[in-house]
PDB file of N, CA and C in Angstrom:
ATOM      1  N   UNK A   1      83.530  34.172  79.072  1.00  0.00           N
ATOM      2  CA  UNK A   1      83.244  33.749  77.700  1.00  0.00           C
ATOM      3  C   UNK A   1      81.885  34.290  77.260  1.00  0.00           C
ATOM      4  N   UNK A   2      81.498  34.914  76.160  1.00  0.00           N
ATOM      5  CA  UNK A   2      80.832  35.349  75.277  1.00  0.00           C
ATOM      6  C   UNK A   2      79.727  34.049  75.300  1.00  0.00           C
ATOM      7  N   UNK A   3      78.801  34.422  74.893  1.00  0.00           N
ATOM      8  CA  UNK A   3      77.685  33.330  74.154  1.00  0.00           C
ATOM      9  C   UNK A   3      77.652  33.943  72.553  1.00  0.00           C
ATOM     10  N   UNK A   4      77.682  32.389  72.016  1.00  0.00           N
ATOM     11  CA  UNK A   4      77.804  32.313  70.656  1.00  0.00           C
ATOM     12  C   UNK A   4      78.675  32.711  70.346  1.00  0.00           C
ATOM     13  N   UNK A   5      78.920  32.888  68.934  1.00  0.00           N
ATOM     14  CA  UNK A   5      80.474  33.289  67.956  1.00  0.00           C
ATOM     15  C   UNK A   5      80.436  34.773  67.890  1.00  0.00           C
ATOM     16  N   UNK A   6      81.911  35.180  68.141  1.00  0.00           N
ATOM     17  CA  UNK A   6      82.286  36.455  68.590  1.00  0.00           C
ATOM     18  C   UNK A   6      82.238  37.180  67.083  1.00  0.00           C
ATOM     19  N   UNK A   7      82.288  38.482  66.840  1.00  0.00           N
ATOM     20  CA  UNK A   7      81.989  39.153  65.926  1.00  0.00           C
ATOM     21  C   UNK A   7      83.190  38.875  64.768  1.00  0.00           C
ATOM     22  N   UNK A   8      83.106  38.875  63.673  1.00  0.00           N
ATOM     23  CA  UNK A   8      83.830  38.571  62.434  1.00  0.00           C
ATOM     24  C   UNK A   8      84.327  39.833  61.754  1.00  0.00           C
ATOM     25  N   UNK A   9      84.703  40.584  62.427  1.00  0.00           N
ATOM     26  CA  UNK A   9      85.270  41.945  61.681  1.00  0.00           C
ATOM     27  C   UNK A   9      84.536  42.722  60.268  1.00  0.00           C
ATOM     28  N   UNK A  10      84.996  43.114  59.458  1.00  0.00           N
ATOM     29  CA  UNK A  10      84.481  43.856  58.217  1.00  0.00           C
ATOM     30  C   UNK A  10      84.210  42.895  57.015  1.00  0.00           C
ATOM     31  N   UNK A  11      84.232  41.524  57.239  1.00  0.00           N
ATOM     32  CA  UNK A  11      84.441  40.984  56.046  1.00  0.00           C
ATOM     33  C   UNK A  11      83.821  41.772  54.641  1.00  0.00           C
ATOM     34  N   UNK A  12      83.204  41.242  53.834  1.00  0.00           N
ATOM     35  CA  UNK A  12      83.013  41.326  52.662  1.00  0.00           C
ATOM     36  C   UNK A  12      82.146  42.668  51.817  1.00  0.00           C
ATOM     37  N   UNK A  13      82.293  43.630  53.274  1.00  0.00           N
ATOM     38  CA  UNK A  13      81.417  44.891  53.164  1.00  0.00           C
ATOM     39  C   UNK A  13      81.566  45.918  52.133  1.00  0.00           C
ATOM     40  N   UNK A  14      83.213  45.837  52.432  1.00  0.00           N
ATOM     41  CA  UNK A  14      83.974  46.882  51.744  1.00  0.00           C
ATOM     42  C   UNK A  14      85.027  46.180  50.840  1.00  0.00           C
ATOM     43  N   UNK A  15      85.061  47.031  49.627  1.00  0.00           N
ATOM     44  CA  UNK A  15      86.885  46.616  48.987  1.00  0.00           C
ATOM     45  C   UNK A  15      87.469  47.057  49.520  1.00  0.00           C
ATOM     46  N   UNK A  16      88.832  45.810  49.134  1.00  0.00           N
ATOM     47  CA  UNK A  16      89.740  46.028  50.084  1.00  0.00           C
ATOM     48  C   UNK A  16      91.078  46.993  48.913  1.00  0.00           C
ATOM     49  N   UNK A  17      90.494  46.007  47.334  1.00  0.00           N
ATOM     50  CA  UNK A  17      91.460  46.004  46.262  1.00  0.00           C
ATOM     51  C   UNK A  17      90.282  46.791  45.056  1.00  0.00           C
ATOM     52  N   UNK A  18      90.850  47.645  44.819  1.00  0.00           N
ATOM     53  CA  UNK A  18      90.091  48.532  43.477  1.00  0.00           C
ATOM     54  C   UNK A  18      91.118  48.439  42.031  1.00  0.00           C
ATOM     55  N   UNK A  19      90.526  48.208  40.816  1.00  0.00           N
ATOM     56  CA  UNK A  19      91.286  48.642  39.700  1.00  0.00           C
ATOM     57  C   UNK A  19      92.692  49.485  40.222  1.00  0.00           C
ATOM     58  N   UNK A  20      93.959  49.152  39.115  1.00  0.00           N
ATOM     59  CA  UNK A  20      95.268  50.223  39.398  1.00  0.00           C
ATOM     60  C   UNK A  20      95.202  50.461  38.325  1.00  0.00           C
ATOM     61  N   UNK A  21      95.861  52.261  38.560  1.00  0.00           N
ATOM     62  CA  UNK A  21      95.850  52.625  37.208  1.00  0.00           C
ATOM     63  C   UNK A  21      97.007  52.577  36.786  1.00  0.00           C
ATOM     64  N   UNK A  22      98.113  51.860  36.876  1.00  0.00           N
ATOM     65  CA  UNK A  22      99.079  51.689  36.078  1.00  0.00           C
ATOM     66  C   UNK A  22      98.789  50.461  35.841  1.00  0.00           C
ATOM     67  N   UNK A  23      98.579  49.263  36.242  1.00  0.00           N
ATOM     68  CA  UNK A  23      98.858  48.349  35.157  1.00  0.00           C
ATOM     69  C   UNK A  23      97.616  47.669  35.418  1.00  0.00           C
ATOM     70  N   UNK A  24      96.232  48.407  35.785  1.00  0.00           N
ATOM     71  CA  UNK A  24      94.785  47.936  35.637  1.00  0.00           C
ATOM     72  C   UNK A  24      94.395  46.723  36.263  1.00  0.00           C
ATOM     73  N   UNK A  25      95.058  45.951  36.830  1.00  0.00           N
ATOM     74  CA  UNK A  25      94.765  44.549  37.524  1.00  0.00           C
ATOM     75  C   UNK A  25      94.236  45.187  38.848  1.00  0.00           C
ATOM     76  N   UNK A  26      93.088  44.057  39.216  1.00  0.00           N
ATOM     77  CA  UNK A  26      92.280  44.904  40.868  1.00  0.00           C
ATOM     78  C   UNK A  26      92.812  44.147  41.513  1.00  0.00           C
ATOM     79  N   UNK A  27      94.456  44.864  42.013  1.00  0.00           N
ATOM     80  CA  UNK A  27      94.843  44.844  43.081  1.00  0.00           C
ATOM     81  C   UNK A  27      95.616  45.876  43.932  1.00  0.00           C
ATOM     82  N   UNK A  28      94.970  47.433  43.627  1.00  0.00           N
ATOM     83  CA  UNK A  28      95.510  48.078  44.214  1.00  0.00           C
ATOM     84  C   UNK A  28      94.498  48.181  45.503  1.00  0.00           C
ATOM     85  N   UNK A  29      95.504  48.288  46.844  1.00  0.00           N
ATOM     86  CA  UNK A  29      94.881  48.149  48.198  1.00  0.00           C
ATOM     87  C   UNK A  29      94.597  50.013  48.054  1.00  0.00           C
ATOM     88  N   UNK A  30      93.339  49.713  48.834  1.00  0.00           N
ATOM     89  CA  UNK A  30      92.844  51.223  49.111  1.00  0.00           C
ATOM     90  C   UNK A  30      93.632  52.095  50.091  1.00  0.00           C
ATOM     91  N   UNK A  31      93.372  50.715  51.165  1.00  0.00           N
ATOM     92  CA  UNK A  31      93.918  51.603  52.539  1.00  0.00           C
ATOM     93  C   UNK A  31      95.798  51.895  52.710  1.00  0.00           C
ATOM     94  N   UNK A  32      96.252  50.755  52.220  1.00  0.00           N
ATOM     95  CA  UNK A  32      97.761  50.766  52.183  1.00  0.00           C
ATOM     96  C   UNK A  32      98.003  51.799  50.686  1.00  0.00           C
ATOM     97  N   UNK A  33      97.321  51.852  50.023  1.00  0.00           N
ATOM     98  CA  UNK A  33      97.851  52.774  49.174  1.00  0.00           C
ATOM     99  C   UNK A  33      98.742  52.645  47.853  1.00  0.00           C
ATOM    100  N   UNK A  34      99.062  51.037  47.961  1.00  0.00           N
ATOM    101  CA  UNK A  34      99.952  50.301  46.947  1.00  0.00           C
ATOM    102  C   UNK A  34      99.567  49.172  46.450  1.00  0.00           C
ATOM    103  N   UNK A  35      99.920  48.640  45.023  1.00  0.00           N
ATOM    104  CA  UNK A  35      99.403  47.731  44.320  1.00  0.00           C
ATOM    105  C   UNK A  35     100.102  46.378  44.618  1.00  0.00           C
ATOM    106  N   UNK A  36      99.290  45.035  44.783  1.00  0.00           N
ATOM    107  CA  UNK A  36      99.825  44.256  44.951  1.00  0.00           C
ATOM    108  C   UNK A  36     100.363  43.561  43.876  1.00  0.00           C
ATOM    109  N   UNK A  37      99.984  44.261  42.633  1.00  0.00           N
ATOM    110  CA  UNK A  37     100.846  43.424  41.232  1.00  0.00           C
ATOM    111  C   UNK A  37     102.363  43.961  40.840  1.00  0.00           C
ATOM    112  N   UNK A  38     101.843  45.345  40.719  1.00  0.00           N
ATOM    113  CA  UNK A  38     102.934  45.924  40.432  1.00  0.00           C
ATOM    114  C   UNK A  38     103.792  46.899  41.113  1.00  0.00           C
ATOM    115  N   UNK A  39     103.374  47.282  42.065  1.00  0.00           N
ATOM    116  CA  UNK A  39     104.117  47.909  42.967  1.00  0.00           C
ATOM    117  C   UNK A  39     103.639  49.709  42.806  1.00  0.00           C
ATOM    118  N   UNK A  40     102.262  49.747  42.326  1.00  0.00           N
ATOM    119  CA  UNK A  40     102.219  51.120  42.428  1.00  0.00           C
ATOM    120  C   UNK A  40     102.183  52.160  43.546  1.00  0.00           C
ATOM    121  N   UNK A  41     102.466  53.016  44.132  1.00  0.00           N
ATOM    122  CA  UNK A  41     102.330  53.690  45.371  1.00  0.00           C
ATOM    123  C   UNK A  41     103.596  52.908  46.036  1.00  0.00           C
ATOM    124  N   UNK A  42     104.601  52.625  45.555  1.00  0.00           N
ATOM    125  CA  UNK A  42     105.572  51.886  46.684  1.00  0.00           C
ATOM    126  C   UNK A  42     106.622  52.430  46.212  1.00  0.00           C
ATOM    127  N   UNK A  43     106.509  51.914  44.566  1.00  0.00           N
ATOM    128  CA  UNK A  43     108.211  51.843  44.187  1.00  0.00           C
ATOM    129  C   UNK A  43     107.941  52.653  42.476  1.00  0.00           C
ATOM    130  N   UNK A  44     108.491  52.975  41.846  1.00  0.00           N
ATOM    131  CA  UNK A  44     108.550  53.633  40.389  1.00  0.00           C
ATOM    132  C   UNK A  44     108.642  52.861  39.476  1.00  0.00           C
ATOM    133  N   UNK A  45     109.528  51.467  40.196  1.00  0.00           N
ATOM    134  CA  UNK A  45     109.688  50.696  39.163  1.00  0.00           C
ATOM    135  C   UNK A  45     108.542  49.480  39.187  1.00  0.00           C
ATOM    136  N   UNK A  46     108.217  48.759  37.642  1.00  0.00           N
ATOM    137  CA  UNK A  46     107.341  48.033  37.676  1.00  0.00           C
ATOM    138  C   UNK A  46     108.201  46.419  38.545  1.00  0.00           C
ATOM    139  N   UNK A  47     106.622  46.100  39.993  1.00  0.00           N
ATOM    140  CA  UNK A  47     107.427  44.722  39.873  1.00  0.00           C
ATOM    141  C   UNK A  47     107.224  43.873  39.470  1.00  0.00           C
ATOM    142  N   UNK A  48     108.341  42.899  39.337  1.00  0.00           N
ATOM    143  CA  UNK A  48     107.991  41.723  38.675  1.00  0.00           C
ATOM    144  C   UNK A  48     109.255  40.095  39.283  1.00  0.00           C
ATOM    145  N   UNK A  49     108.414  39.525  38.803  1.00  0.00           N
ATOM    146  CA  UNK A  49     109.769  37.998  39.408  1.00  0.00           C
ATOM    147  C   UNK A  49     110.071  37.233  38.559  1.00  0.00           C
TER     148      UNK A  49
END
């Protein structure tokens, strides 16, 4: 066992989610490449529920 609390990964260093340019809400993921609103970089069509 380690002393003290083990390291906390990348938190709050980097974005994770930048502006999309199709439908402008900041949730397109950088690294995955696709938007979590609308589905840009995934699918053609806009999603929605």
């Amino acid at each position: 066992m380690g002393a003290g609390t083990a390291a906390q990964g990348r938190h709050n260093k980097f974005k994770t989610h930048i502006p999309c340019r199709r439908c402008g809400k900041r949730a397109y993921h950088v690294r995955k490449g696709v938007c979590a609103s609308c589905g840009y970089g995934k699918t053609a069509k806009i999603r929605t529920y």
